[in-house]
Every structure is written in C-alpha cells, then in structure tokens.
Protein backbone atom coordinates (compact mmCIF):
# COMPACT_ATOMS: atom_id res chain seq x y z
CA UNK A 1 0.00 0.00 0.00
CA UNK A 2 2.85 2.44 1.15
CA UNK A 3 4.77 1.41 -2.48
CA UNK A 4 1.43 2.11 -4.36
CA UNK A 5 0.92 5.62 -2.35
CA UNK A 6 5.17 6.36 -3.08
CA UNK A 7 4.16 5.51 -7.03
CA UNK A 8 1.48 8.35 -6.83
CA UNK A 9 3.19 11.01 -5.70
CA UNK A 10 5.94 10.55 -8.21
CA UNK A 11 3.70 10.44 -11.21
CA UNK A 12 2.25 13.77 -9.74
CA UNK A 13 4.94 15.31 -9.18
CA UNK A 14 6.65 14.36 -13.37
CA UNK A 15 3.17 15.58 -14.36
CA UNK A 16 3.78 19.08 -12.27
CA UNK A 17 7.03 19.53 -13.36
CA UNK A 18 5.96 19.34 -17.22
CA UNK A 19 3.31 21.62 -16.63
CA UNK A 20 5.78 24.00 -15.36
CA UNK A 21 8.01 23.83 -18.15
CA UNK A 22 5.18 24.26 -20.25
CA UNK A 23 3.86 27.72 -18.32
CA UNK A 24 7.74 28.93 -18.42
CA UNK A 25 7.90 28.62 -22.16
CA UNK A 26 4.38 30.12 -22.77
CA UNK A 27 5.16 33.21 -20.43
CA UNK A 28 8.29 33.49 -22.09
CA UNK A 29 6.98 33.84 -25.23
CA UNK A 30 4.31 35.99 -24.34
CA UNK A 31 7.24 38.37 -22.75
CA UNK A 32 8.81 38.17 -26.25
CA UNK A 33 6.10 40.54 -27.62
CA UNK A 34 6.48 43.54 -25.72
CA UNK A 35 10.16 43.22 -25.90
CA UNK A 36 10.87 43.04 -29.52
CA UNK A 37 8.64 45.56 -30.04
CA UNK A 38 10.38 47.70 -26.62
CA UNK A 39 13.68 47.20 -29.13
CA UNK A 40 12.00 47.49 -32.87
CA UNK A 41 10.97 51.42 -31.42
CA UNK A 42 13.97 52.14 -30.55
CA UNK A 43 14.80 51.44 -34.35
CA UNK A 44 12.22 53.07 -35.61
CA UNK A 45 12.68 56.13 -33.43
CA UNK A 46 16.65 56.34 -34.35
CA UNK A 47 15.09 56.66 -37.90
CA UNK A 48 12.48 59.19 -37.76
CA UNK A 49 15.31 61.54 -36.06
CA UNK A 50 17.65 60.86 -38.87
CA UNK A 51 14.65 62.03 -41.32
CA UNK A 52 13.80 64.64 -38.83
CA UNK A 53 17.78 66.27 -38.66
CA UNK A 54 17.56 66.12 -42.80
CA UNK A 55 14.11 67.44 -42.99
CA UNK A 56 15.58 70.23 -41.05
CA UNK A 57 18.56 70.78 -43.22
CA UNK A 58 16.58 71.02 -46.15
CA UNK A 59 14.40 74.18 -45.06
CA UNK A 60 17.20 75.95 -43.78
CA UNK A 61 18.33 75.59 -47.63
CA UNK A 62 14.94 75.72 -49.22
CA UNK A 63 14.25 79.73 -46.36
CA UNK A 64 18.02 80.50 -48.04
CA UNK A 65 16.74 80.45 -51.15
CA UNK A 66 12.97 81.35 -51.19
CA UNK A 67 14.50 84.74 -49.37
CA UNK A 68 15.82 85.89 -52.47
CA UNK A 69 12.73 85.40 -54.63
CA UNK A 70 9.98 86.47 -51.87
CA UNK A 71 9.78 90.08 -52.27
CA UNK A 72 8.46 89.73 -55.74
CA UNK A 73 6.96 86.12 -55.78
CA UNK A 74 3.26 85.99 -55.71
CA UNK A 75 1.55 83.27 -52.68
CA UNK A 76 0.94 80.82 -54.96
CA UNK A 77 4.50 81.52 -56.64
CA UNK A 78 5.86 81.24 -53.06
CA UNK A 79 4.26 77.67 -52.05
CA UNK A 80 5.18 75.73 -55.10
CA UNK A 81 8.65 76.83 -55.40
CA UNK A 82 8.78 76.46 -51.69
CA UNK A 83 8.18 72.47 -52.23
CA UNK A 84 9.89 72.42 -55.44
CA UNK A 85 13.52 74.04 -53.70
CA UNK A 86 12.42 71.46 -50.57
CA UNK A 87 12.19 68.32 -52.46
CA UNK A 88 15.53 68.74 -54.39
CA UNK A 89 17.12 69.39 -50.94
CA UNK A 90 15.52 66.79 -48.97
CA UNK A 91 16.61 62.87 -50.18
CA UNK A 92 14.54 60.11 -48.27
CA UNK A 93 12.48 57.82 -50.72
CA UNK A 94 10.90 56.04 -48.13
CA UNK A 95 9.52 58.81 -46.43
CA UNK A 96 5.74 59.71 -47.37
CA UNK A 97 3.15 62.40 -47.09
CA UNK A 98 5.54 65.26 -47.86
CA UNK A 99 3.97 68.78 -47.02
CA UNK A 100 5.49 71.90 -47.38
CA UNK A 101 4.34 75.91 -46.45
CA UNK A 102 5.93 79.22 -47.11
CA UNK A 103 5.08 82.49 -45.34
CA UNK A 104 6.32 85.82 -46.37
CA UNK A 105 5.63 88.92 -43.95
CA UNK A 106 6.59 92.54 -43.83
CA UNK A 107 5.44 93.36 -40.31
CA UNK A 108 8.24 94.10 -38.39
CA UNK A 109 10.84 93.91 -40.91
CA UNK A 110 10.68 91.13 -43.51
CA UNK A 111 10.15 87.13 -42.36
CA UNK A 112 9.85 84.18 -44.28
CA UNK A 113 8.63 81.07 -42.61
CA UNK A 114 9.28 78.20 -44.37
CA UNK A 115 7.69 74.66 -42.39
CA UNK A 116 7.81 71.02 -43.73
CA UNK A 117 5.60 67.60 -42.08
CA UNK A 118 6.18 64.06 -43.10
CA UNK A 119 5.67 60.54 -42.11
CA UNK A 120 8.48 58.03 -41.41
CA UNK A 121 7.26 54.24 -42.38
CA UNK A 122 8.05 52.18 -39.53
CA UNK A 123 9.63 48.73 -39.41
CA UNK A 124 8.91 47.17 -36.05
CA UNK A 125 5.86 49.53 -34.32
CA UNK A 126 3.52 48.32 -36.67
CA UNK A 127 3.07 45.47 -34.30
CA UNK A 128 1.10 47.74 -31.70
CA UNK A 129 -0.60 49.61 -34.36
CA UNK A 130 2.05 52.66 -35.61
CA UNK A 131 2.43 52.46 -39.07
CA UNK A 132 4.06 55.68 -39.43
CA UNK A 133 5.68 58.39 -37.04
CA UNK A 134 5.02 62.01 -38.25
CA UNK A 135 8.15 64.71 -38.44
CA UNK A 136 7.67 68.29 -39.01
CA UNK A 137 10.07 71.21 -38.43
CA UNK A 138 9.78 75.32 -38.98
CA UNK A 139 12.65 77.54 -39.97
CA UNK A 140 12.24 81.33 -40.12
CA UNK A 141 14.86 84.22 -41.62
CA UNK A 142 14.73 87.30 -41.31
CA UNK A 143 16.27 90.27 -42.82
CA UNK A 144 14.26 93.22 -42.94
CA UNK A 145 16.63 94.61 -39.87
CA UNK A 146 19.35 94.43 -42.05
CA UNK A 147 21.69 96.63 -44.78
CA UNK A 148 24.90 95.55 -46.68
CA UNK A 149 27.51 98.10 -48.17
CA UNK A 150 30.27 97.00 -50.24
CA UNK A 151 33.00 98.67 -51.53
CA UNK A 152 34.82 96.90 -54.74
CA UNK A 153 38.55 98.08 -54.31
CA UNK A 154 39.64 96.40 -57.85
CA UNK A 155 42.75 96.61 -59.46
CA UNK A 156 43.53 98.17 -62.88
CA UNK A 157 47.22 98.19 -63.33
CA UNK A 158 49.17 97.33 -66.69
CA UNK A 159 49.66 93.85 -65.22
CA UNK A 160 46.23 93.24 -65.33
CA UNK A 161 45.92 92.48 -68.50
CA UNK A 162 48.21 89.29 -68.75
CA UNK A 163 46.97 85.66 -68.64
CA UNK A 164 43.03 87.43 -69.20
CA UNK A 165 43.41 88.72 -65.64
CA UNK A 166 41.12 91.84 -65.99
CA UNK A 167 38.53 90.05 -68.53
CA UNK A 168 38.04 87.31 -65.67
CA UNK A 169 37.79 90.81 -62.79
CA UNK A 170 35.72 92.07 -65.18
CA UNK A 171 33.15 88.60 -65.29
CA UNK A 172 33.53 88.48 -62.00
CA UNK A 173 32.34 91.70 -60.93
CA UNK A 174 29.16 91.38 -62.35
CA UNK A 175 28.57 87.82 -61.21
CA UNK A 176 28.93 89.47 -57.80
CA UNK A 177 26.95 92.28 -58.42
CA UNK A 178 23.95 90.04 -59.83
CA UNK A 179 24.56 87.99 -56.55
CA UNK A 180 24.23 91.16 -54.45
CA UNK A 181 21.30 92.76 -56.61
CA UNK A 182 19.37 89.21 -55.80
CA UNK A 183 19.92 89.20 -52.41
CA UNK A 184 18.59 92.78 -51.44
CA UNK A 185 14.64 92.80 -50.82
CA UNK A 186 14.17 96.45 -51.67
CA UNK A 187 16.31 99.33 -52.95
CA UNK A 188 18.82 100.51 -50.26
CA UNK A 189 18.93 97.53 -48.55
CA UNK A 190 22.88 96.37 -50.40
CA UNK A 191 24.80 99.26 -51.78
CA UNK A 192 28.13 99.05 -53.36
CA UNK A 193 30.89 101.10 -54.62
CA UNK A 194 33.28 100.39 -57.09
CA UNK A 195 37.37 101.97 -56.96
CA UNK A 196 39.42 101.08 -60.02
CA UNK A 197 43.18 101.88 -59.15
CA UNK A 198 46.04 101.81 -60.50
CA UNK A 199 49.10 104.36 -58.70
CA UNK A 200 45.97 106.81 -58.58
CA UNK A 201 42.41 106.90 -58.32
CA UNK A 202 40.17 108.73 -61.24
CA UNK A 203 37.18 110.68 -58.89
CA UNK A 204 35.66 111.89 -62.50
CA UNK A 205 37.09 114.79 -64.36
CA UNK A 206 33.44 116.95 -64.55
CA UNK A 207 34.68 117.49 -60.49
CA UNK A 208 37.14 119.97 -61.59
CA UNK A 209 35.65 122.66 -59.34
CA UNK A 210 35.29 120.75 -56.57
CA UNK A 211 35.97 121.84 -52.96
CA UNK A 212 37.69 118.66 -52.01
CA UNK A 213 40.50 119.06 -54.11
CA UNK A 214 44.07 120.55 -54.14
CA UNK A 215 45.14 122.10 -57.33
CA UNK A 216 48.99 122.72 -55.33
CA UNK A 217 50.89 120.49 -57.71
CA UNK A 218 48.83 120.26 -60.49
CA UNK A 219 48.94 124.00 -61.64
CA UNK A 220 52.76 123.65 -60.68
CA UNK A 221 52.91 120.69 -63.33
CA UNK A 222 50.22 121.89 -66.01
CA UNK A 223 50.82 125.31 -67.76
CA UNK A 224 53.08 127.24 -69.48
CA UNK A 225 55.48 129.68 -69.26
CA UNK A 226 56.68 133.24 -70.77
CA UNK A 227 59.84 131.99 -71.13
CA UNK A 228 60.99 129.14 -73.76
CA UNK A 229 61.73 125.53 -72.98
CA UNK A 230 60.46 125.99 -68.97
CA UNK A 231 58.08 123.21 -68.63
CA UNK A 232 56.87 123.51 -64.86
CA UNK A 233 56.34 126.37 -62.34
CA UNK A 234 59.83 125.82 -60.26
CA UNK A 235 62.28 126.40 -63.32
CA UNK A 236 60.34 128.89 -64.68
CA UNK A 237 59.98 131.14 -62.05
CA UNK A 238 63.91 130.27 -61.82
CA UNK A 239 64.31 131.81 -65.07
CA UNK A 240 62.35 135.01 -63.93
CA UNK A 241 59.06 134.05 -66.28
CA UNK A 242 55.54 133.97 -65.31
CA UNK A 243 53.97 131.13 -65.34
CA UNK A 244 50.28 130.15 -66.36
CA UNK A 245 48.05 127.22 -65.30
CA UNK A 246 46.35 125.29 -67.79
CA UNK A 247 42.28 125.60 -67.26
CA UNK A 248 41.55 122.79 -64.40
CA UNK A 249 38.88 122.01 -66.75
CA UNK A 250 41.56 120.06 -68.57
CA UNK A 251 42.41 117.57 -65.70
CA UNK A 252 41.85 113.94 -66.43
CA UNK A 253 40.26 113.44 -62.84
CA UNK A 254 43.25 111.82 -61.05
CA UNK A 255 44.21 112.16 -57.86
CA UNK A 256 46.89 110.92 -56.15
CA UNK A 257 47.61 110.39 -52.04
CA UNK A 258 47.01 112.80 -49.67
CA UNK A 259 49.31 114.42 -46.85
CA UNK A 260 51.73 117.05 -46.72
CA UNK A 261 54.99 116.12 -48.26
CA UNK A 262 56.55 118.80 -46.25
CA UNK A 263 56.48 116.77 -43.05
CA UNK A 264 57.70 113.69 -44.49
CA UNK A 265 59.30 111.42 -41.55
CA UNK A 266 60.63 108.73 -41.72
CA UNK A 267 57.71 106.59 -42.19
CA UNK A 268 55.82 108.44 -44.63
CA UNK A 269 53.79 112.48 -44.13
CA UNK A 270 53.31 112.62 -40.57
CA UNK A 271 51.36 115.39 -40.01
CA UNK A 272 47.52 113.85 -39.92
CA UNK A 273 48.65 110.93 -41.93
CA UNK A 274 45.64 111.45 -43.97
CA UNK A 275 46.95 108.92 -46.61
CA UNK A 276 45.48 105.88 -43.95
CA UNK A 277 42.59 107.31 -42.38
CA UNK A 278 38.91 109.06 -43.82
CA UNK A 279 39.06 112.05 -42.15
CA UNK A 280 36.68 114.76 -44.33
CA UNK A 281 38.64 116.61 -46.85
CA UNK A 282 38.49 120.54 -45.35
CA UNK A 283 39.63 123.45 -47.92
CA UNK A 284 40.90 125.38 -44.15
CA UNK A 285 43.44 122.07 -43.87
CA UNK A 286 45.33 121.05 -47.38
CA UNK A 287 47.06 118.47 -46.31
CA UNK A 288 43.24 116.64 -46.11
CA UNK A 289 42.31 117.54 -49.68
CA UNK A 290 42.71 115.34 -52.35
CA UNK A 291 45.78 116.49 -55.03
CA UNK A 292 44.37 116.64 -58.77
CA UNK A 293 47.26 114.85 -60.83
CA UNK A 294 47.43 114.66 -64.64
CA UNK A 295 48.38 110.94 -64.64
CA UNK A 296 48.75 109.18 -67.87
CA UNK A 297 47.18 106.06 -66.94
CA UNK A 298 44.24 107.37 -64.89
CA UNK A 299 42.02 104.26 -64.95
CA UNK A 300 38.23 104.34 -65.36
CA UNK A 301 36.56 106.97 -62.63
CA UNK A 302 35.37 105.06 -59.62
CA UNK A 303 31.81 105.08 -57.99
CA UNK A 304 30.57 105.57 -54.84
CA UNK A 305 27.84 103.76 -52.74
CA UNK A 306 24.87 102.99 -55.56
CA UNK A 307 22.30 100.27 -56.19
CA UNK A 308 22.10 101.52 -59.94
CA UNK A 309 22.90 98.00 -61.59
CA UNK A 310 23.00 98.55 -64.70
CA UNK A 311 25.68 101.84 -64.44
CA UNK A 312 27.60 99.72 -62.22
CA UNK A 313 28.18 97.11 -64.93
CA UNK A 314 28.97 99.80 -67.42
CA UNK A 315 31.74 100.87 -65.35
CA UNK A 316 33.18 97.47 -65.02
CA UNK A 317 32.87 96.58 -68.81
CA UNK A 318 34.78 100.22 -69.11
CA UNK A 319 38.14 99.14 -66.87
CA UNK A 320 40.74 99.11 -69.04
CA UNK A 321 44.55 97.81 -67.48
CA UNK A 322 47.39 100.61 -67.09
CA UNK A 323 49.57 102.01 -64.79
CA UNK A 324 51.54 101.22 -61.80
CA UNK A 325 49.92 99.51 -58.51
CA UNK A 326 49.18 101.89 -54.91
CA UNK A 327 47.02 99.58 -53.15
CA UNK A 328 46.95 102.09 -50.58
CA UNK A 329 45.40 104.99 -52.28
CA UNK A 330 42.49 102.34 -53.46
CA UNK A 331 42.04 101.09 -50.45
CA UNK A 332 41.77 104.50 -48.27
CA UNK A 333 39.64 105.64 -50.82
CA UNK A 334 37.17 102.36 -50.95
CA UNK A 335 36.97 103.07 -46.96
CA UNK A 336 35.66 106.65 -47.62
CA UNK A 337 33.16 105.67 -50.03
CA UNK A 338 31.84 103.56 -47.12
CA UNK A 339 31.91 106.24 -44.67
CA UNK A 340 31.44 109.26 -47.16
CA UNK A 341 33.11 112.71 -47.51
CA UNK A 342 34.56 114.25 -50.10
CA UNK A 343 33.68 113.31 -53.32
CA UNK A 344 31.67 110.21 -52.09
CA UNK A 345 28.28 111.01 -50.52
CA UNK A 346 27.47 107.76 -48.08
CA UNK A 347 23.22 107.35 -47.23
CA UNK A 348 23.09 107.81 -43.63
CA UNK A 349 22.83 105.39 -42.01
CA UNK A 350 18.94 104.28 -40.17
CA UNK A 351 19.21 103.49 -36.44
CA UNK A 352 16.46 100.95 -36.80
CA UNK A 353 18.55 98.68 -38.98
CA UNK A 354 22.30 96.52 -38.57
CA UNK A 355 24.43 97.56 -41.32
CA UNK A 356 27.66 95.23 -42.53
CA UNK A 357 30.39 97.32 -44.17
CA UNK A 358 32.66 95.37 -46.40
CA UNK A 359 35.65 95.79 -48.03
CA UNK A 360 37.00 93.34 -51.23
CA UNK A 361 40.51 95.01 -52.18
CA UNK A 362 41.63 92.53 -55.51
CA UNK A 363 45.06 93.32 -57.27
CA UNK A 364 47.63 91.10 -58.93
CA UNK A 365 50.70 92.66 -58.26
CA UNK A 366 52.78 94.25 -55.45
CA UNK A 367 52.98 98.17 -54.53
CA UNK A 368 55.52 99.92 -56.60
CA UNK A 369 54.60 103.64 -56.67
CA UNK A 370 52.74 106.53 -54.93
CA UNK A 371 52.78 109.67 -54.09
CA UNK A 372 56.38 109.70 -52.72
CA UNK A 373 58.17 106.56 -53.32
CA UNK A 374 58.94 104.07 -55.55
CA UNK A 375 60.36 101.44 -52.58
CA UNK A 376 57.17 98.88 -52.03
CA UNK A 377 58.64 98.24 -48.02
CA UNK A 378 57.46 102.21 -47.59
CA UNK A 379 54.23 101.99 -49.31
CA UNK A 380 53.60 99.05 -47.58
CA UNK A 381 54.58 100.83 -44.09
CA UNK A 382 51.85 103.24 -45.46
CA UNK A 383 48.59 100.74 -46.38
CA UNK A 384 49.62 98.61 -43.42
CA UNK A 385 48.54 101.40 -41.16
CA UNK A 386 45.50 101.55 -43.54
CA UNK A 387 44.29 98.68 -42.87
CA UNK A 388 44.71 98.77 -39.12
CA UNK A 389 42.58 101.66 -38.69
CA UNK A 390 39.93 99.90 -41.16
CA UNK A 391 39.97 97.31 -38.93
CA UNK A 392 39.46 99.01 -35.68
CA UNK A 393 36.12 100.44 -36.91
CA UNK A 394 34.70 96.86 -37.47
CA UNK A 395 34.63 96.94 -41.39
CA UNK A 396 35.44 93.29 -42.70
CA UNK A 397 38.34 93.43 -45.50
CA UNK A 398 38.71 90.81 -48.03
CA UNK A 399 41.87 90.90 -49.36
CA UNK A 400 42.97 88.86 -52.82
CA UNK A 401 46.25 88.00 -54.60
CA UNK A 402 45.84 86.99 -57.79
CA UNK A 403 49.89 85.60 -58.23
CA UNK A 404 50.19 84.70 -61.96
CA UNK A 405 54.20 85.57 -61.89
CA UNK A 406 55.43 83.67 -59.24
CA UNK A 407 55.28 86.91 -56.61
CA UNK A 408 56.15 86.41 -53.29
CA UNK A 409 52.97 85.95 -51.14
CA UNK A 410 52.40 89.08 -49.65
CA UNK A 411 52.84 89.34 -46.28
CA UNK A 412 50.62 92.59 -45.71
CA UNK A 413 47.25 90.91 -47.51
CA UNK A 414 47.71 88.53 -45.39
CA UNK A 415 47.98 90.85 -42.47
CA UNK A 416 45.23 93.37 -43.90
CA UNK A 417 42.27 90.85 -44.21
CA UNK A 418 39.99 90.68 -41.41
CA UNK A 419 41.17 87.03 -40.69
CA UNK A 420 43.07 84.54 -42.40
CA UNK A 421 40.01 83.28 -43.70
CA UNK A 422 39.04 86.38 -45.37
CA UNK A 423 42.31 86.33 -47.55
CA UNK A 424 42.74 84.56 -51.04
CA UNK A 425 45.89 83.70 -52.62
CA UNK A 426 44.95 82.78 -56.61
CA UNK A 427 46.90 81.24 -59.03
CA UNK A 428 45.04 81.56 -62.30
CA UNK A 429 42.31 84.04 -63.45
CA UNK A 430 39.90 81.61 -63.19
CA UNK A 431 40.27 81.51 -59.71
CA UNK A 432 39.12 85.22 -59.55
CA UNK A 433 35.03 84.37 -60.82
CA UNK A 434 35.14 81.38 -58.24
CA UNK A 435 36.71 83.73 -55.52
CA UNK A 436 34.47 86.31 -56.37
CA UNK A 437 31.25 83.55 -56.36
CA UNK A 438 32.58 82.40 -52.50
CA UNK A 439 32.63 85.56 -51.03
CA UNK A 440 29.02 86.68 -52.95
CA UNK A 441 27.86 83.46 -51.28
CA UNK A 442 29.37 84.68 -47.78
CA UNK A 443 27.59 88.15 -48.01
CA UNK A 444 23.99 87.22 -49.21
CA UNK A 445 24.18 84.79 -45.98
CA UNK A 446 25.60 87.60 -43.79
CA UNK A 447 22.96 90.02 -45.11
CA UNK A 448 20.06 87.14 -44.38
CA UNK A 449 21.30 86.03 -41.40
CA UNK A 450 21.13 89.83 -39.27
C-alpha cells in the first residue's frame, strides 16, 4: 500500500514539473512581444530623427533660397517653389506624405517662414498599431533689420591684363553684383561702390571745381610759361618768367595720395597721416584735400555707394589695365566711399537697422609707386597702417592676390584681411570668378542672417 501511495506522488509530481516547463515557455513567449517591439521602437525612433535632422537641413536651404525670390513672388508663386527648392534638398524615398508651407511677412521687418511635415514608415511599431511616425520642423529668416555696403577696391594696373586677368575681374564683378542685386529685398537695402586703381584713383574729371581738391601740384605741373623751354612752375619762375596754369577744366580726374609732403618722416607724411585714415577733406586744412594729378594712366573713374545695376556694370565693362599699382590709395579711398566725404556722398545710415560694411581690395601685383616713393617696403609701411585703422572700426576686408608671376605671397594681404580666412591667394584668373562667387555666397548669408 505504502509502495502504491510512493508511485502516486511521483507520477504527480513528473506531471507538475511538465506543466511548469510548459507555463515557463508560454510566459516566455508571451514576454517576447512587448520586448521586440520595446527594441523594434527604438529602431524606428533612431530613424524618424535621422529624417527629422535632414528634414531640417533642407528648409534651412529651401528659407536661403525662397528669401531671395519672396519680395516679388506671388503666394501661390511662393508655395510651389517652396516644395519644389524642398524636395531637391531633402533625399529620403521612403519617407511619405511630404507637405510643405511658405510664409512671407513685412510686419516688423521682412520674415519668411518656411515649415515642412512628413511621415516616417516604420519597421517594427507596426506590431502595436504605428504604421508611421510624423516629423515636421519650422525655420524662419529674417532680414528686414538688415543693410549691406560693399566697396569693390579692384585693381587696374598694366599687369592686369596678362593671362586674361582683368577680362576674368571684369566677369567676376558682375557675377557678384547680380549675386548682391538678388539678395537685397528692396532698394537701399545692399549698396556698393566700385574703386578702379592703378598708382591713382580717377574721382571723374566733370569734379574739376570741386571743394575737395588741391590744385597745389597740379597747376605747378600743367601750364606754361613766358619763357621758352620751362616746362613747370619751379624752373620757370627760376628763369624770372611767369607762369600760367592750364584751365583745371583740362584735368583727367586723377588724384593721387594725400598728406603734406613737407612733413615727411621717416615713415611716410606725418602730419595727420591722412593717406590711412577718412578724415573729411576741409579746404581750411590742405594736407586733407585730395591732389588733382594729370596721370597718364588714370584708370576708369570710380563710384561711390549705388544700387544703380546697370551703371555699375557699365563701369566694369569700361576698366581698361594701365599704370603702376598703390594699393593704398584704393584702399583708403574704398573706406571713404563707405563712410562718405569728399567726393563720395554715403546714405546715412537708419538706427532701426544693422548695417555690414565690407571691403574686397583685388590686385595682382605688389605696390611699386605713390605719391612719394617708388620702394614697395614704404608703401607698404603706409597701407599697413591703412588697414589697421579699417579694422578698428569693425569693417570686414577681403583681401585677394591673384599671383600669376610667381610673386612672393604678400605678407601685408595677409595681415590686412579681417582674418586669415578672409584672404585669397589665386593662381590663375579663373580663380578670380570662383573667388568672387565664394565671397558673394558669404555676403547674401551675412545680409540674411542679421
């Protein structure tokens, strides 16, 4: 009976112990569930924020773009080039139900508000029911609080016009210009200026009774004299003549660097050193007015601060290479057409906007004449102190070598641009339109971005 009972309760407790296996396995599956699908979201969630960070990027580049166009697209215009510009930009096949909206406003300064929803397919969450997990982003730019002025410090030199140097300036320009012109959302918003140089600057020969000016060594240099064979003021007073100006009415609208070559130190005219800064020409000081010269290769007559397009592209199609290189003079003068005096008449500037001033000084060759020397270590001395006092007033400087001659590099670009990034050493003309096309690039996003 005992051996019977023993039998019993070792069947029972086989039978038990399957039964448990049995539960373990179907608990253990049933656990399964939740985890894979715990794990498959996890998946599909690392996805969606991929599409998400990419959906992202592509309005930031789709509001870059529209921002140009807006001012003059219609709505309608706006919304389908709005998902036209988005679609090219934004590279996910798999991703579905694709909507994109544009908003242009004026209030408060222009805004355009550029948003984007979609639905990421997923893999593993369709288990519990989620087909799909929806993205959506909004980027906004603004730029109606915002003003660009450029000044185009280009040079014009005889050298220029080896290896198609001044042909490629002259493309260029007006690539940049077009650039600039597209960027701006209403007249005023980018002006620009445009200094040709060469060892002087041409300020335009109808200013011959200008203020601004000083006639000193010009009507010393341009005249005659009652006695024979004296060609300038000095030898023919010598001679006991009289001596005559010419008509300034004749001048070829040169200029050449100011100061007083009286108080020539060691470094240069000390006394001001107008030559590197934009203090206001003043008829009571001389040494601040701007000495007419009669040079023979006085290059096409700059510009100051404009938005007239179509002049501005004259001009450039007009440059024509000659002459020896003052970077200086070019440069000081492309700072006073930002700031104005003189012959350059600057807008004043509205309180309720952010203005970027920029300087682009281009040339292809290394100083070798101005006012007073001929040694390129002095004029460098010279620009060098230029370029400092640019500087300090928070104007960004470009600077460009185009070395097609095997030049040194020049140390005082380097040292004149805003930052090394901000200076360009080319090798071929070519270069110059790309150059040109970076830096056009750089601006419209500097004027966007205020």
């Amino acid at each position: 009976m005992r051996r019977w009972h023993a039998v019993q309760i070792a069947v029972q407790m086989a039978r038990f112990a399957k039964d448990k296996q049995a539960n373990v396995a179907m608990t253990f599956g049933l656990l399964m569930i939740p985890l894979m699908g715990f794990v498959g979201s996890s998946v599909d969630y690392s996805r969606a924020n991929s599409a998400k960070a990419e959906l992202q990027s592509a309005l930031d580049a789709t509001a870059l773009m529209l921002a140009k166009e807006a001012v003059s697209d219609t709505a309608s215009q706006l919304q389908t080039n709005a998902s036209a510009y988005f679609k090219a930009q934004f590279n996910r096949p798999e991703t579905i139900n694709i909507s994109v909206s544009a908003l242009y406003t004026t209030a408060g300064g222009s805004q355009l508000t550029v948003s984007a929803s979609a639905s990421e397919p997923t893999v593993f969450m369709g288990i519990f029911g989620y087909n799909a997990i929806t993205i959506n982003s909004t980027t906004t730019t603004k730029w109606g609080s915002s003003r660009l002025r450029v000044a185009l410090v280009l040079d014009n030199t005889g050298s220029m016009a080896e290896y198609g140097k001044l042909g490629a300036l002259q493309t260029a320009t007006k690539n940049l210009l077009s650039q600039l012109q597209a960027a701006a959302s209403s007249n005023g918003d980018v002006y620009v200026s445009i200094i040709p140089f060469a060892k002087d600057v041409n300020l335009g020969s109808s200013n011959y009774a200008a203020s601004w000016i000083d006639w000193t060594d010009w009507d010393a240099s341009n005249g005659s004299c009652s006695k024979w064979r004296q060609s300038t003021q000095s030898s023919c007073l010598a001679n006991h003549g009289t001596w005559s100006s010419d008509n300034h009415s004749s001048w070829n609208g040169c200029i050449t660097d100011r100061g007083d070559p009286i108080t020539m130190g060691a470094t240069g005219p000390s006394a001001g050193n107008y030559d590197t800064n934009v203090v206001a020409p003043t008829a009571s000081t001389t040494a601040t007015l701007l000495p007419a010269e009669q040079y023979s290769a006085c290059p096409q007559a700059a510009m100051g601060l404009s938005y007239d397009w179509p002049t501005m592209n004259t001009l450039v199609n007009s440059m024509v290479a000659n002459g020896n290189t003052n970077q200086a003079i070019g440069l000081d003068l492309g700072w006073m057409s930002l700031i104005g005096g003189g012959p350059f008449a600057a807008p004043a500037m509205d309180p309720n906007y952010t203005y970027s001033q920029i300087i682009i000084l281009l040339t292809d060759g290394l100083n070798t004449q101005d006012r007073w020397y001929t040694s390129q270590s002095s004029i460098d001395a010279r620009q060098q102190m230029t370029c400092t006092n640019i500087k300090a007033t928070g104007v960004i400087l470009y600077t460009i070598q185009v070395n097609t001659d095997g030049d040194p590099t020049s140390t005082l670009l380097q040292n004149c641009a805003s930052d090394s990034s901000k200076f360009y050493l080319l090798t071929s003309s070519n270069q110059i339109v790309t150059t040109f096309n970076t830096i056009g690039t750089n601006l419209s996003q500097l004027y966007l971005a205020k």
